[in-house]
PDB file of N, CA and C in Angstrom:
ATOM      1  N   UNK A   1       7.395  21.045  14.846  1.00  0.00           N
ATOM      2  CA  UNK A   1       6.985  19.752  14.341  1.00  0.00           C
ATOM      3  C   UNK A   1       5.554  19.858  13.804  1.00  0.00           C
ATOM      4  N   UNK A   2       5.081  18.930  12.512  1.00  0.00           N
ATOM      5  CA  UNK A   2       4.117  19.170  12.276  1.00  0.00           C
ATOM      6  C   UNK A   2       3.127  18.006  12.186  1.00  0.00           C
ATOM      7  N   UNK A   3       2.092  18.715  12.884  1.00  0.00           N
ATOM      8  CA  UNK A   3       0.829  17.460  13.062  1.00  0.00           C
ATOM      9  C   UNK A   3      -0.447  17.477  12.257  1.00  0.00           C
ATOM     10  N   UNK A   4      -0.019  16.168  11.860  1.00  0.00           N
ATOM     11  CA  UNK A   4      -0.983  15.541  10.379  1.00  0.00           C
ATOM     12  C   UNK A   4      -2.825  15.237  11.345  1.00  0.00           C
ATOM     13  N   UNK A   5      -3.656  15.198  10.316  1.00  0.00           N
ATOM     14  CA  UNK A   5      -4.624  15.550  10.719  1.00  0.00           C
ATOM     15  C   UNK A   5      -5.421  14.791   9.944  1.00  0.00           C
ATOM     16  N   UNK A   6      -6.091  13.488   9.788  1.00  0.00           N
ATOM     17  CA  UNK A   6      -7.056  12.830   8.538  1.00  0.00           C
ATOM     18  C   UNK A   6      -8.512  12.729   9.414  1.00  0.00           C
ATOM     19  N   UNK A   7      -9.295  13.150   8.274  1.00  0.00           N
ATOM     20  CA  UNK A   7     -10.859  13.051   8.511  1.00  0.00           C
ATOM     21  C   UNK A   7     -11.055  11.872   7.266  1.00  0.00           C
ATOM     22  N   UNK A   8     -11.013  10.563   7.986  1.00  0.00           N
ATOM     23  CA  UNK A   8     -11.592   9.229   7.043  1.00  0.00           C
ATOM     24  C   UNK A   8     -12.769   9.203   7.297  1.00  0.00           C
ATOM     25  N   UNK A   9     -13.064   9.648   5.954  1.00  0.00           N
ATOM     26  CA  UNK A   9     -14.978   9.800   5.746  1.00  0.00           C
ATOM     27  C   UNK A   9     -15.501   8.472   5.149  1.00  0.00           C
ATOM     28  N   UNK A  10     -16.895   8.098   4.892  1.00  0.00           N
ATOM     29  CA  UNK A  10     -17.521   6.765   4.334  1.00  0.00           C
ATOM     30  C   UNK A  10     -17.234   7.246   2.668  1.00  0.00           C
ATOM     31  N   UNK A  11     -17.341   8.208   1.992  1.00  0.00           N
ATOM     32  CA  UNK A  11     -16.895   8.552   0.803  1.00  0.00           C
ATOM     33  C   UNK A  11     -15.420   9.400   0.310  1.00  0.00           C
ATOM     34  N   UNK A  12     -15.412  10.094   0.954  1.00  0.00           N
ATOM     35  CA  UNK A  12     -14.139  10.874   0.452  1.00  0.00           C
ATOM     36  C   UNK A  12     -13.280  11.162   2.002  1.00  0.00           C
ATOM     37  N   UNK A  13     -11.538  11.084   2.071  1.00  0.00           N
ATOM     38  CA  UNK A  13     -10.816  11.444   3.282  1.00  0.00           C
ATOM     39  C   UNK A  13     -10.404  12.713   2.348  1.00  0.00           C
ATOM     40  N   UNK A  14      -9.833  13.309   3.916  1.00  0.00           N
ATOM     41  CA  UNK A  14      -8.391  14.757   3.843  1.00  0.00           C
ATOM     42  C   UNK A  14      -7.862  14.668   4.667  1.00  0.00           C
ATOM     43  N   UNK A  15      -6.906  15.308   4.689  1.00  0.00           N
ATOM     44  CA  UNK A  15      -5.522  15.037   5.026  1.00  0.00           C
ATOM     45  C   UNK A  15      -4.728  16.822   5.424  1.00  0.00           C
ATOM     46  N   UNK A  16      -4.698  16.964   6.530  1.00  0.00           N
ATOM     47  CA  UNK A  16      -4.424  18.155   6.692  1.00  0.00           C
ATOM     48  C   UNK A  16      -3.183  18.282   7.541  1.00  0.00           C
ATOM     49  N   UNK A  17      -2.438  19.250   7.765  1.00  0.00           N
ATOM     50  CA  UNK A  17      -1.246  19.291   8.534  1.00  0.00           C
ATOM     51  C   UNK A  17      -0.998  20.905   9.542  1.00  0.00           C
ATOM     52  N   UNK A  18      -1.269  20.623  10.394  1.00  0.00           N
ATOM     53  CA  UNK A  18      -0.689  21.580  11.765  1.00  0.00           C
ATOM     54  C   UNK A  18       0.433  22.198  11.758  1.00  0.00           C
ATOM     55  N   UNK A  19       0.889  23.074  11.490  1.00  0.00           N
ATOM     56  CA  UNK A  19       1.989  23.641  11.983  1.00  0.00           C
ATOM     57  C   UNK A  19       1.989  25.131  12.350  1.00  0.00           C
ATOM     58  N   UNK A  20       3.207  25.609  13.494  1.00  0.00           N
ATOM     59  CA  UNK A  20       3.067  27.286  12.911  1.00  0.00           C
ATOM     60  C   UNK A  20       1.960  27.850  13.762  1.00  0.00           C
ATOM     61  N   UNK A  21       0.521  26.943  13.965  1.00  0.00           N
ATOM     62  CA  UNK A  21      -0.625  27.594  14.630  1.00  0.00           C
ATOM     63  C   UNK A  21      -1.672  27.544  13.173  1.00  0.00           C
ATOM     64  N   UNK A  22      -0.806  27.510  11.933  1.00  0.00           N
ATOM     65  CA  UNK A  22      -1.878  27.620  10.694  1.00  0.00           C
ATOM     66  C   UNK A  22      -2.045  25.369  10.476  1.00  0.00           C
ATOM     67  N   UNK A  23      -3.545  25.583   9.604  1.00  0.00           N
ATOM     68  CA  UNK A  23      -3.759  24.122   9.218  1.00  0.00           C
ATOM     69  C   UNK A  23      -3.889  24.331   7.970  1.00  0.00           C
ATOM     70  N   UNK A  24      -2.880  23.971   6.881  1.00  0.00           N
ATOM     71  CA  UNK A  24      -2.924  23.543   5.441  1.00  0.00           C
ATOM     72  C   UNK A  24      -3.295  22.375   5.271  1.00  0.00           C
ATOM     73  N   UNK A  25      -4.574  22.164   4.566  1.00  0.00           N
ATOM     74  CA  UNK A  25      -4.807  20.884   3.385  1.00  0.00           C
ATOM     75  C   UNK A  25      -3.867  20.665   2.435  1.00  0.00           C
ATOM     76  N   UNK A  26      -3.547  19.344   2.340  1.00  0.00           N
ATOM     77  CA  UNK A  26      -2.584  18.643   1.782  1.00  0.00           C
ATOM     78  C   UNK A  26      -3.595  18.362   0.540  1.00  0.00           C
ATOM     79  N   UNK A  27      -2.843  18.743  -0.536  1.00  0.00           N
ATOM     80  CA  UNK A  27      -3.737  17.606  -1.838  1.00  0.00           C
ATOM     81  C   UNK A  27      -3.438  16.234  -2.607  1.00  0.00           C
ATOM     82  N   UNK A  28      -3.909  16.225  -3.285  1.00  0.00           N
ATOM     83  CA  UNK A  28      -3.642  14.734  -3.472  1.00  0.00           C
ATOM     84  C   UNK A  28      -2.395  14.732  -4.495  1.00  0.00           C
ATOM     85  N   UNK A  29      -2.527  13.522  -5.700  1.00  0.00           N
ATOM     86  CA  UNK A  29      -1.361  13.240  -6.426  1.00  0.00           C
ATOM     87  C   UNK A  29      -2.427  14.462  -7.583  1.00  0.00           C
ATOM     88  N   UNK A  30      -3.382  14.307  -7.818  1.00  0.00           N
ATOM     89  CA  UNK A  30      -4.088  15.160  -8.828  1.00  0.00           C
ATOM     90  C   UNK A  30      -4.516  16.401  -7.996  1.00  0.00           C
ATOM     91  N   UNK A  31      -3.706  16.735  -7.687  1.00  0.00           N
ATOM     92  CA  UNK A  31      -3.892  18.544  -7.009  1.00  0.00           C
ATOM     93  C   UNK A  31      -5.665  18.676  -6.570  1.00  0.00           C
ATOM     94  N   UNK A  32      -6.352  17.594  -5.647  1.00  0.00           N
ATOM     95  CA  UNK A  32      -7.511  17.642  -5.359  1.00  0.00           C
ATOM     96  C   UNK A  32      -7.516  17.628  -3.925  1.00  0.00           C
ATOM     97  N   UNK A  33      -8.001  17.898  -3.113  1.00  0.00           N
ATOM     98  CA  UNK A  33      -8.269  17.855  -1.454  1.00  0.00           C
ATOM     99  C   UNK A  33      -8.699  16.803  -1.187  1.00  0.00           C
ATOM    100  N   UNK A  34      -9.801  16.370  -1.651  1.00  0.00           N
ATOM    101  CA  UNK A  34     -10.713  15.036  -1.129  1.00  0.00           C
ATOM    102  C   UNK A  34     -10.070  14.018  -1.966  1.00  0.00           C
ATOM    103  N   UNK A  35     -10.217  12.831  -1.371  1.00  0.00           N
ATOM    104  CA  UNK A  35      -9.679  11.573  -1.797  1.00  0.00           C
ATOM    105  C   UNK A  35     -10.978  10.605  -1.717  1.00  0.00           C
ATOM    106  N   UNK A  36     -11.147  10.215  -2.658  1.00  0.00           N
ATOM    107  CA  UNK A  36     -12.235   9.106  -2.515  1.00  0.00           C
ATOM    108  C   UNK A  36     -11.350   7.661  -1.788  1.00  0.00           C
ATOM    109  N   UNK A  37     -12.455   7.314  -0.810  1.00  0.00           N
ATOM    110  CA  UNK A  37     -12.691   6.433  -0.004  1.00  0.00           C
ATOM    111  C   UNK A  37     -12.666   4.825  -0.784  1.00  0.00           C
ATOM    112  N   UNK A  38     -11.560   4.766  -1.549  1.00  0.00           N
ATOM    113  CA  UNK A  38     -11.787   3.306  -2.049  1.00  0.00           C
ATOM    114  C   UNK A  38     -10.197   2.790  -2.355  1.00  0.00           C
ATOM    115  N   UNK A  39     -10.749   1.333  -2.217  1.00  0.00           N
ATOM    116  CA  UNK A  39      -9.229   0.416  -2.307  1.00  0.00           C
ATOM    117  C   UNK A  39      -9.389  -0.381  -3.773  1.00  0.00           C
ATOM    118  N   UNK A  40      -8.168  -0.349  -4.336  1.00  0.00           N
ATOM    119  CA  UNK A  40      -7.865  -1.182  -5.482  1.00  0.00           C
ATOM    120  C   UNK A  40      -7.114  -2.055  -5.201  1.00  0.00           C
ATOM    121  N   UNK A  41      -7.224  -3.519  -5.314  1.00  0.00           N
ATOM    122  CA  UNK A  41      -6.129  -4.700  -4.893  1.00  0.00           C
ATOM    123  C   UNK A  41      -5.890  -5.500  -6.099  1.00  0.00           C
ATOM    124  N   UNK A  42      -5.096  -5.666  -6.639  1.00  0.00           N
ATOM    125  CA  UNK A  42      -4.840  -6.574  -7.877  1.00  0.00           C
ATOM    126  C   UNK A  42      -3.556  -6.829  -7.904  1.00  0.00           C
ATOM    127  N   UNK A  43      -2.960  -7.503  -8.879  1.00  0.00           N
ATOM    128  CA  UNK A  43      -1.579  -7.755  -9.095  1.00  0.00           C
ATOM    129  C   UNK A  43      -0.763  -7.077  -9.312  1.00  0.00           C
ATOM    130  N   UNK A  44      -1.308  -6.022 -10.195  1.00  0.00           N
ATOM    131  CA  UNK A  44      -0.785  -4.693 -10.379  1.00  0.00           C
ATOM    132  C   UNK A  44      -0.251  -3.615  -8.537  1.00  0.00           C
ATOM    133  N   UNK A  45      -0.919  -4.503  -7.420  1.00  0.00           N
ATOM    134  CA  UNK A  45      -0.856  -3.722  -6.096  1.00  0.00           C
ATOM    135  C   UNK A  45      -1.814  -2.958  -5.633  1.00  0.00           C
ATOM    136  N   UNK A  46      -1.502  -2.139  -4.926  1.00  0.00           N
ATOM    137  CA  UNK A  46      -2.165  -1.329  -4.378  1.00  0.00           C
ATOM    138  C   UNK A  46      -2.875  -0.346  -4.946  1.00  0.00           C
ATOM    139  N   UNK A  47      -4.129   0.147  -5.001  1.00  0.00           N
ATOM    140  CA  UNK A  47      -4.651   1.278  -5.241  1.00  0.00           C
ATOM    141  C   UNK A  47      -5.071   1.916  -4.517  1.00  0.00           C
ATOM    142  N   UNK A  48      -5.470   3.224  -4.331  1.00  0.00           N
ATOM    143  CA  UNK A  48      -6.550   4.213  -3.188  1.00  0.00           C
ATOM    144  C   UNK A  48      -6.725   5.759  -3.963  1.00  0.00           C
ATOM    145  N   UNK A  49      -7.957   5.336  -3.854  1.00  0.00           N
ATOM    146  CA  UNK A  49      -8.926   7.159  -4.299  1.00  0.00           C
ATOM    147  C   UNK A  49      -9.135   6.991  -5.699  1.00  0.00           C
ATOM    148  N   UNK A  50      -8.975   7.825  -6.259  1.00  0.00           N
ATOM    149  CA  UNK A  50      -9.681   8.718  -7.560  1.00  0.00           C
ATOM    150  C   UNK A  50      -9.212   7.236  -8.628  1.00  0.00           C
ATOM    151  N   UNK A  51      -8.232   6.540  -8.750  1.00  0.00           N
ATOM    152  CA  UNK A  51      -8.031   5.834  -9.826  1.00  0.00           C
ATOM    153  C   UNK A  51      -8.527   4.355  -9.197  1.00  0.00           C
ATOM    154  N   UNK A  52      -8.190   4.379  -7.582  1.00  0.00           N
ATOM    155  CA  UNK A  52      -8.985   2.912  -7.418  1.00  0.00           C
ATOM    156  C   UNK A  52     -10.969   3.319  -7.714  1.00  0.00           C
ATOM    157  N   UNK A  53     -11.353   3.997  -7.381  1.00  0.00           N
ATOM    158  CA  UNK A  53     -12.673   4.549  -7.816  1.00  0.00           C
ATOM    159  C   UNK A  53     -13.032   4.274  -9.010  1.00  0.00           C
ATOM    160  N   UNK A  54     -11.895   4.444  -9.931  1.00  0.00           N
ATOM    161  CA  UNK A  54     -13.059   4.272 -11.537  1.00  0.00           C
ATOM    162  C   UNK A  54     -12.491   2.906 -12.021  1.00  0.00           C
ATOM    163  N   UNK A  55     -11.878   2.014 -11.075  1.00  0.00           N
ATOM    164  CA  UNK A  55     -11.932   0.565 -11.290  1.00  0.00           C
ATOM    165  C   UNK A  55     -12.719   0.300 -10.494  1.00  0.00           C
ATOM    166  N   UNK A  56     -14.308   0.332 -10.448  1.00  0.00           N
ATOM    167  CA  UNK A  56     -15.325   0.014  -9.556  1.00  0.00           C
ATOM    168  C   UNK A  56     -16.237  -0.291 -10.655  1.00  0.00           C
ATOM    169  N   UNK A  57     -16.154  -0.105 -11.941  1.00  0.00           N
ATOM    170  CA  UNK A  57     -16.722  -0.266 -13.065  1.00  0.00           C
ATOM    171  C   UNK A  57     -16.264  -1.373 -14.032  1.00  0.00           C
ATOM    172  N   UNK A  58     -14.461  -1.280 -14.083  1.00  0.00           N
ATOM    173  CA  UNK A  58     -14.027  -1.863 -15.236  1.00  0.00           C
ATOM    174  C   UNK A  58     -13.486  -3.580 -14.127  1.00  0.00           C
ATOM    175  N   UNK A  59     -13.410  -3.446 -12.754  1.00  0.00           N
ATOM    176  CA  UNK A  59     -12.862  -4.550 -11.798  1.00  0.00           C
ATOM    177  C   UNK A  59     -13.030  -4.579 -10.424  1.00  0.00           C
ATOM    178  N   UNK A  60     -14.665  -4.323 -10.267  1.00  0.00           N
ATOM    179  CA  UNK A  60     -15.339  -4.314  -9.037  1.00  0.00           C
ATOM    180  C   UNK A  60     -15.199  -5.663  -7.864  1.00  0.00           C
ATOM    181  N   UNK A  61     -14.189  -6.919  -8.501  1.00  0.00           N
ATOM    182  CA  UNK A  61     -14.122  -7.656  -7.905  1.00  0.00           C
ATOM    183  C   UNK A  61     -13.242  -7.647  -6.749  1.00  0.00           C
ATOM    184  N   UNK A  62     -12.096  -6.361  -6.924  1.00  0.00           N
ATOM    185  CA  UNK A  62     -10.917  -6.297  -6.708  1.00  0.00           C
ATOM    186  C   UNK A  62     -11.427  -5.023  -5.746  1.00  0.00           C
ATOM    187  N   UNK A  63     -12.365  -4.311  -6.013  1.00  0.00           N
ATOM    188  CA  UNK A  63     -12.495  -3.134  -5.384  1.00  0.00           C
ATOM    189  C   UNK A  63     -13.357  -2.663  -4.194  1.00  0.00           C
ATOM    190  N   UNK A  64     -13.575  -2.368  -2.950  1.00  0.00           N
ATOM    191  CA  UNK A  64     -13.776  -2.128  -2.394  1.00  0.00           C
ATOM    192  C   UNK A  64     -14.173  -0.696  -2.247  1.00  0.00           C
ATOM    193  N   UNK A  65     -15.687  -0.195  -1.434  1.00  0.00           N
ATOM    194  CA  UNK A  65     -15.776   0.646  -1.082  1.00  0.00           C
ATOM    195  C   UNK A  65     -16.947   1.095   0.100  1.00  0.00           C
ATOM    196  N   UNK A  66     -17.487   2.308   0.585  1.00  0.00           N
ATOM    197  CA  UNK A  66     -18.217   2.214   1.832  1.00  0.00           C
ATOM    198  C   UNK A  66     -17.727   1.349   2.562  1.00  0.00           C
ATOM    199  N   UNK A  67     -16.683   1.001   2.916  1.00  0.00           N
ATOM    200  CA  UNK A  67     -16.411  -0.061   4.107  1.00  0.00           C
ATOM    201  C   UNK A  67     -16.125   0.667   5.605  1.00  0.00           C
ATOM    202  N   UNK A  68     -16.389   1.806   5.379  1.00  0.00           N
ATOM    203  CA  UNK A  68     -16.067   2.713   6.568  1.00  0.00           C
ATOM    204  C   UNK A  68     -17.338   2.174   7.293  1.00  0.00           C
ATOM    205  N   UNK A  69     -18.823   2.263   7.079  1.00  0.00           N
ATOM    206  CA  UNK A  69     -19.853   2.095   7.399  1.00  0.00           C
ATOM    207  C   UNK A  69     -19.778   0.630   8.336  1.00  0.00           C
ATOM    208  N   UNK A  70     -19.097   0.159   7.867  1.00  0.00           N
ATOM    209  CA  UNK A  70     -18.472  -1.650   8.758  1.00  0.00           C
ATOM    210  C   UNK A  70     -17.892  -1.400   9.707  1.00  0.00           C
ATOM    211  N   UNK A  71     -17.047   0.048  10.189  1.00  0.00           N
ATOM    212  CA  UNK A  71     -16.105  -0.301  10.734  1.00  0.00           C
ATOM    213  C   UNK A  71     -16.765  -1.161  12.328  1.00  0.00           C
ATOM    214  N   UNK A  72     -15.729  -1.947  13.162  1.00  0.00           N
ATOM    215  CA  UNK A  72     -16.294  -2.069  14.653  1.00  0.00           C
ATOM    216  C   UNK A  72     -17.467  -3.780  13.969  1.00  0.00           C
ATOM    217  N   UNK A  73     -17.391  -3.780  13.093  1.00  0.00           N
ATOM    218  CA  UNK A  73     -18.321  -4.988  12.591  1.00  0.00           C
ATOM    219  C   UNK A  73     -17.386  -6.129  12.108  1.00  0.00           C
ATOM    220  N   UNK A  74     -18.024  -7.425  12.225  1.00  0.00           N
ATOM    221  CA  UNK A  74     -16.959  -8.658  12.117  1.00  0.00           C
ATOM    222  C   UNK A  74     -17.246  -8.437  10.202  1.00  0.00           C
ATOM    223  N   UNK A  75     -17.879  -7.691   9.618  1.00  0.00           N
ATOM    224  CA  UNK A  75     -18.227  -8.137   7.907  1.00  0.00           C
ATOM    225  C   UNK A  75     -16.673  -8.180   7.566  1.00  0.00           C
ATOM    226  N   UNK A  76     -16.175  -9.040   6.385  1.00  0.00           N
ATOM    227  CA  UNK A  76     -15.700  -9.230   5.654  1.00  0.00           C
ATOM    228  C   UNK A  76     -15.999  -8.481   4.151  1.00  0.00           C
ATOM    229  N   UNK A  77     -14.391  -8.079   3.816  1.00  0.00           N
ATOM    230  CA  UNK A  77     -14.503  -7.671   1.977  1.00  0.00           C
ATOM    231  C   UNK A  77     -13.675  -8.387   1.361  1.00  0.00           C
ATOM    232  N   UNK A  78     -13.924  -8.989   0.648  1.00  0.00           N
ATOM    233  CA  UNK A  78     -13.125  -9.339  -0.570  1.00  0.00           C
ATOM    234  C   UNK A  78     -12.855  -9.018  -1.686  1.00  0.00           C
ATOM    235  N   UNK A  79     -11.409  -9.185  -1.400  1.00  0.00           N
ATOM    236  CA  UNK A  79     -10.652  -8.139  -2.881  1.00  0.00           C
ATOM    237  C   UNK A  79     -10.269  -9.368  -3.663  1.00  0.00           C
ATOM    238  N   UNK A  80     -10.916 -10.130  -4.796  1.00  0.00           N
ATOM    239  CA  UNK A  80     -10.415 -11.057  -5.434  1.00  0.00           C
ATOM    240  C   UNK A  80     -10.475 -12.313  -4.647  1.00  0.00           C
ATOM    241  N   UNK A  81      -9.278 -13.192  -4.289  1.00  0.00           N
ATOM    242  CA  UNK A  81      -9.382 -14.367  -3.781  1.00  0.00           C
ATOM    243  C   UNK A  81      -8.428 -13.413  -1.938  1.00  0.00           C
ATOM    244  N   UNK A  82      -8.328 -12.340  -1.077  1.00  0.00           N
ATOM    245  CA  UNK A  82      -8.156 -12.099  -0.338  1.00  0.00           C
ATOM    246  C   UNK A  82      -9.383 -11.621   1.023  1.00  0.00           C
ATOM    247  N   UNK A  83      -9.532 -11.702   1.936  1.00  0.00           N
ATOM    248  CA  UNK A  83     -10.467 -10.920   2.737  1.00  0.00           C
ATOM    249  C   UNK A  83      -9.582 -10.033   3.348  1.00  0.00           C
ATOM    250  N   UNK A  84     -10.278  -8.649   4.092  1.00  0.00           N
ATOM    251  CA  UNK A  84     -10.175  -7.907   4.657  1.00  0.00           C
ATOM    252  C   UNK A  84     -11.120  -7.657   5.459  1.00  0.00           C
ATOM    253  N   UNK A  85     -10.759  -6.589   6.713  1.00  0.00           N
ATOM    254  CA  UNK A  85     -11.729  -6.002   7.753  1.00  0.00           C
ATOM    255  C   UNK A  85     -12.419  -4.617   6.792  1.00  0.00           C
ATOM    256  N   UNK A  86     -13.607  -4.053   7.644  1.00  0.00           N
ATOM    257  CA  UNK A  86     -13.091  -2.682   7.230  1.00  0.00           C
ATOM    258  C   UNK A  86     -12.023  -1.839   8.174  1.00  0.00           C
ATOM    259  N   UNK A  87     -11.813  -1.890   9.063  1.00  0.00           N
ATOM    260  CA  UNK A  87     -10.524  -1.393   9.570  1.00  0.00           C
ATOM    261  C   UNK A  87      -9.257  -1.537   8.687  1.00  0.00           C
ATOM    262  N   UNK A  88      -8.794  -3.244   8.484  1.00  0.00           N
ATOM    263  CA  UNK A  88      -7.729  -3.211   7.337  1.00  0.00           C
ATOM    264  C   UNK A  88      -7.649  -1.770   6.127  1.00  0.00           C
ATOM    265  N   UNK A  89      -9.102  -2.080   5.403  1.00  0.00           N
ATOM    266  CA  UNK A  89      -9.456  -1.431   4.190  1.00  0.00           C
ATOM    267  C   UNK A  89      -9.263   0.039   4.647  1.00  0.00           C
ATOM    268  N   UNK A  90      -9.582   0.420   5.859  1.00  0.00           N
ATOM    269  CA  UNK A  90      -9.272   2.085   5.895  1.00  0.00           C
ATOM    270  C   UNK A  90      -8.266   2.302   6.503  1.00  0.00           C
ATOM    271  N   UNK A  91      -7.230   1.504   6.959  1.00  0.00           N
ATOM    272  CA  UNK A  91      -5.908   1.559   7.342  1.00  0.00           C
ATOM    273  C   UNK A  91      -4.842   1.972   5.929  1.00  0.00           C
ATOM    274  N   UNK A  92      -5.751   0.936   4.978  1.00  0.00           N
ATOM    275  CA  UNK A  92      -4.841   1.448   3.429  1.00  0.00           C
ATOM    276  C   UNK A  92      -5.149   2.674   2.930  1.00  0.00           C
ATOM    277  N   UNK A  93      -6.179   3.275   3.579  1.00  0.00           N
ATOM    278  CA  UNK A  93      -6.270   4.746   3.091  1.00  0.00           C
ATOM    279  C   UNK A  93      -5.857   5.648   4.000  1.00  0.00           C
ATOM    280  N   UNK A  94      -5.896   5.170   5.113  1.00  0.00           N
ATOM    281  CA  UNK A  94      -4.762   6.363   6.255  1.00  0.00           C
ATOM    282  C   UNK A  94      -3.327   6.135   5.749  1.00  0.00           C
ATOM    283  N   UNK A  95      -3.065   5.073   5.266  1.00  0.00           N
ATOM    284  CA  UNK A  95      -1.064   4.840   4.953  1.00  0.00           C
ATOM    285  C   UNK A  95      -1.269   5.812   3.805  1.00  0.00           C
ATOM    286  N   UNK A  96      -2.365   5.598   2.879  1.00  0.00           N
ATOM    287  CA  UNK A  96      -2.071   7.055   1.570  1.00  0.00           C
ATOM    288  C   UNK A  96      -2.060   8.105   1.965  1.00  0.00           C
ATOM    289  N   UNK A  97      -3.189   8.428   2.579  1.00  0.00           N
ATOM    290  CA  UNK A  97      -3.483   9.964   2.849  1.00  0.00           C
ATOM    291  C   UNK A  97      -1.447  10.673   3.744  1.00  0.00           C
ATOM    292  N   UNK A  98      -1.404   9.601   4.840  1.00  0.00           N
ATOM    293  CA  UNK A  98      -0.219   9.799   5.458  1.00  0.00           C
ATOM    294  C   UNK A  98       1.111  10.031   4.776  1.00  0.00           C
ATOM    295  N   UNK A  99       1.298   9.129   3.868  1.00  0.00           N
ATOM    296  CA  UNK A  99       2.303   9.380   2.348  1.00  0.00           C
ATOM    297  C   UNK A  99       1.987  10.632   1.865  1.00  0.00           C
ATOM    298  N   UNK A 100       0.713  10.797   1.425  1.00  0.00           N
ATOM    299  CA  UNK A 100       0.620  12.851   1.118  1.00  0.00           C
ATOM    300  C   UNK A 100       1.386  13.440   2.111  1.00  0.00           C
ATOM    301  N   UNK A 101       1.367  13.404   3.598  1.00  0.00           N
ATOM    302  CA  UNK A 101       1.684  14.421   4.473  1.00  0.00           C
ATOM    303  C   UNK A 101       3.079  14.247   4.180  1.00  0.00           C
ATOM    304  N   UNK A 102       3.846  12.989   4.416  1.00  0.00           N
ATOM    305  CA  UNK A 102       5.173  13.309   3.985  1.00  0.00           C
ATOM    306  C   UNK A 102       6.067  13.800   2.806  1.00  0.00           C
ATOM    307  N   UNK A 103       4.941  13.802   1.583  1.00  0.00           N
ATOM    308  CA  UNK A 103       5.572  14.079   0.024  1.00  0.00           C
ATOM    309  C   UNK A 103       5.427  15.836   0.295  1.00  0.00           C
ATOM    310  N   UNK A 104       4.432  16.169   0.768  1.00  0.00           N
ATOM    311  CA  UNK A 104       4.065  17.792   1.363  1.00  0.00           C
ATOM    312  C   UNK A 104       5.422  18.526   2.622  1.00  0.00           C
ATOM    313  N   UNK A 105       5.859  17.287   3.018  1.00  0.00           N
ATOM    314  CA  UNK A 105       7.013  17.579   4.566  1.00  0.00           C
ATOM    315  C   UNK A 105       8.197  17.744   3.859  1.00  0.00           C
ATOM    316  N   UNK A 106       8.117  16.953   2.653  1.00  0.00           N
ATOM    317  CA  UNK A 106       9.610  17.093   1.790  1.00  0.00           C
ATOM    318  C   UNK A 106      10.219  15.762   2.536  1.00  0.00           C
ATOM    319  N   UNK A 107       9.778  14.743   3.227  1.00  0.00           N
ATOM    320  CA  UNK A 107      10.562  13.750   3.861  1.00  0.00           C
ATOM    321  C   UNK A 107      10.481  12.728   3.067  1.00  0.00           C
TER     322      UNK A 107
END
């Protein structure tokens, strides 16, 4: 059986997987290791990492980031007309990073 492994950083997570006795890094959807640390929320859905990141420019209202630095704190983020924790906000980047481990498991 193999055991998934995330280091959620204040800027960039990874996502690694146990098995065997060896630990392979999982990469992303763009064949990268690190995942930037950010949420995209819009109508369009969900975003996380490298493409919610460069909507921090074109729809910063929607976007979230450093919220790791909150965690354990009552602050509020708002994505548009929604709030979040930062716990919420890095829960949506453990469900991505975790989706890598299974697209990598073949499950």
């Amino acid at each position: 059986m193999a055991i998934i492994g995330i280091d959620l950083g204040t800027t960039n997570s990874l996502a690694v997987t146990y098995l065997n006795g060896e630990v392979t890094m999982i990469p992303n959807c763009f064949g990268e290791f690190l995942t930037p640390s950010v949420v995209h929320l819009s109508g369009d859905g969900l975003t996380v990492g490298k493409l919610a990141k460069e909507r921090l420019v074109t729809d910063s209202q929607h976007t979230a980031q450093l919220f790791k630095r909150s965690m354990g704190t009552s602050e509020i983020f708002k994505l548009g007309n929604k709030s979040y924790t930062a716990m919420e906000l890095s829960a949506m980047v453990v469900k991505q990073l975790s989706a890598l481990n299974c697209k990598a498991q073949g499950s």
